[in-house]
Protein backbone atom coordinates (compact mmCIF):
# COMPACT_ATOMS: atom_id res chain seq x y z
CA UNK A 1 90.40 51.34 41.61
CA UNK A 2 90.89 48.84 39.02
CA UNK A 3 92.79 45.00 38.35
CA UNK A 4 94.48 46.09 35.08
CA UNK A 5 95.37 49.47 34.46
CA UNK A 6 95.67 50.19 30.65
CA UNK A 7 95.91 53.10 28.48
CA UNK A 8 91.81 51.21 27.46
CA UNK A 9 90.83 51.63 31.40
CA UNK A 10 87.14 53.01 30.72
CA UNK A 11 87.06 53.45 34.28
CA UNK A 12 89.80 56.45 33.77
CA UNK A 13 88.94 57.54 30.37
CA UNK A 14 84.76 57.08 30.71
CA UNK A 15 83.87 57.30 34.49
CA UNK A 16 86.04 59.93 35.63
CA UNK A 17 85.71 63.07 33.10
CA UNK A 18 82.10 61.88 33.27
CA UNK A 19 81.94 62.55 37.00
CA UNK A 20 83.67 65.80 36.17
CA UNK A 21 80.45 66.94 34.96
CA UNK A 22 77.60 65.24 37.40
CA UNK A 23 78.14 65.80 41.43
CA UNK A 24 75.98 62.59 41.92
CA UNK A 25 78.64 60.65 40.02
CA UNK A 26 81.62 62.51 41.74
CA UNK A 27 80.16 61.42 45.28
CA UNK A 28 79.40 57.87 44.35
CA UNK A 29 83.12 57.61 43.12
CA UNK A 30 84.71 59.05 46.61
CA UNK A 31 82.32 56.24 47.93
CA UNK A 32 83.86 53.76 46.42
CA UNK A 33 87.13 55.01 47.40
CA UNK A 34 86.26 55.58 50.91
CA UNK A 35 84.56 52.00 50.85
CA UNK A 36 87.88 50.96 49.31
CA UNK A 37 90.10 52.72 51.87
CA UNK A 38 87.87 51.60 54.76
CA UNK A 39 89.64 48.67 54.75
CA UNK A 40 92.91 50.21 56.26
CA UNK A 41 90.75 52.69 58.02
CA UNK A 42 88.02 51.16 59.31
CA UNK A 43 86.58 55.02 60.95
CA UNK A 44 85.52 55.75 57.23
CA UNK A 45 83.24 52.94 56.92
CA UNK A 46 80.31 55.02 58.76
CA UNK A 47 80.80 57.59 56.52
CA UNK A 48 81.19 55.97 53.30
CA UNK A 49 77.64 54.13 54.02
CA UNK A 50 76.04 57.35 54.89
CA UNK A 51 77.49 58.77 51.71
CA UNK A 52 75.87 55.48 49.84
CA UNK A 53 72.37 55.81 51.16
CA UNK A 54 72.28 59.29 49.99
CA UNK A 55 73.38 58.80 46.77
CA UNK A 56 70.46 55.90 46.66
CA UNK A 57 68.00 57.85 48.23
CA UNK A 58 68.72 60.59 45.45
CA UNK A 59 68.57 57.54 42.66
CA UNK A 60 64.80 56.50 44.19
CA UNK A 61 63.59 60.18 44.18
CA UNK A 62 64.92 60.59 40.62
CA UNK A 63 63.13 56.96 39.82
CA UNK A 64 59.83 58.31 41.78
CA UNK A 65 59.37 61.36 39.95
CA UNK A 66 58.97 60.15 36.08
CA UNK A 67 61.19 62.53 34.52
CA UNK A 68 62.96 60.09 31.65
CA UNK A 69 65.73 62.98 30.84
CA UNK A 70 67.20 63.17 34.78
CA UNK A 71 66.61 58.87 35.56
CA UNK A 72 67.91 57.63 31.75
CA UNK A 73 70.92 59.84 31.77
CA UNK A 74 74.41 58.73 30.97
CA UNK A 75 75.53 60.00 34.58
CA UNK A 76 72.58 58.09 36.52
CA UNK A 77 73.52 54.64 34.86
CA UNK A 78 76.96 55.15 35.38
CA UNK A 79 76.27 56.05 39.45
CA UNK A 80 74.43 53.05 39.42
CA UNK A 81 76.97 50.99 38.01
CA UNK A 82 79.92 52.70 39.94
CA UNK A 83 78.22 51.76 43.16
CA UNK A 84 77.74 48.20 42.20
């Protein structure tokens, strides 16, 4: 999932345990992957969009409802930024 893999990959030592603890963070990783894989098997492209537009659906709801402690969360930016 990365270009250089280092014992310093904060995608392995930051992302992952993170997405250990948060299920929105867990999907939006397998969406990457499934985005990634896609390429080789295009039939998971449907999916892996579908899977992306809930996770953003769930990221406006969060926005819409003005709770600061569920959007400014450690786990929300880092969805956000996984899905980049």
């Amino acid at each position: 999932m990365v270009v250089i893999d280092s014992p310093g990959n904060g995608y392995r030592k930051i992302l992952l345990p993170l997405a250990w603890e948060s299920d929105m963070l867990q999907e939006a990783v397998a969406v990457v992957a499934a985005f990634h894989l896609s390429d080789k098997h295009p039939e998971m492209r449907m999916e892996a969009e579908a899977r992306q537009h809930r996770i953003l659906t769930q990221l406006r709801q969060l926005s819409s409802a003005l709770e600061p402690n569920n959007l400014f969360n450690m786990s929300t930016w880092a969805t956000i930024l996984v899905l980049l």
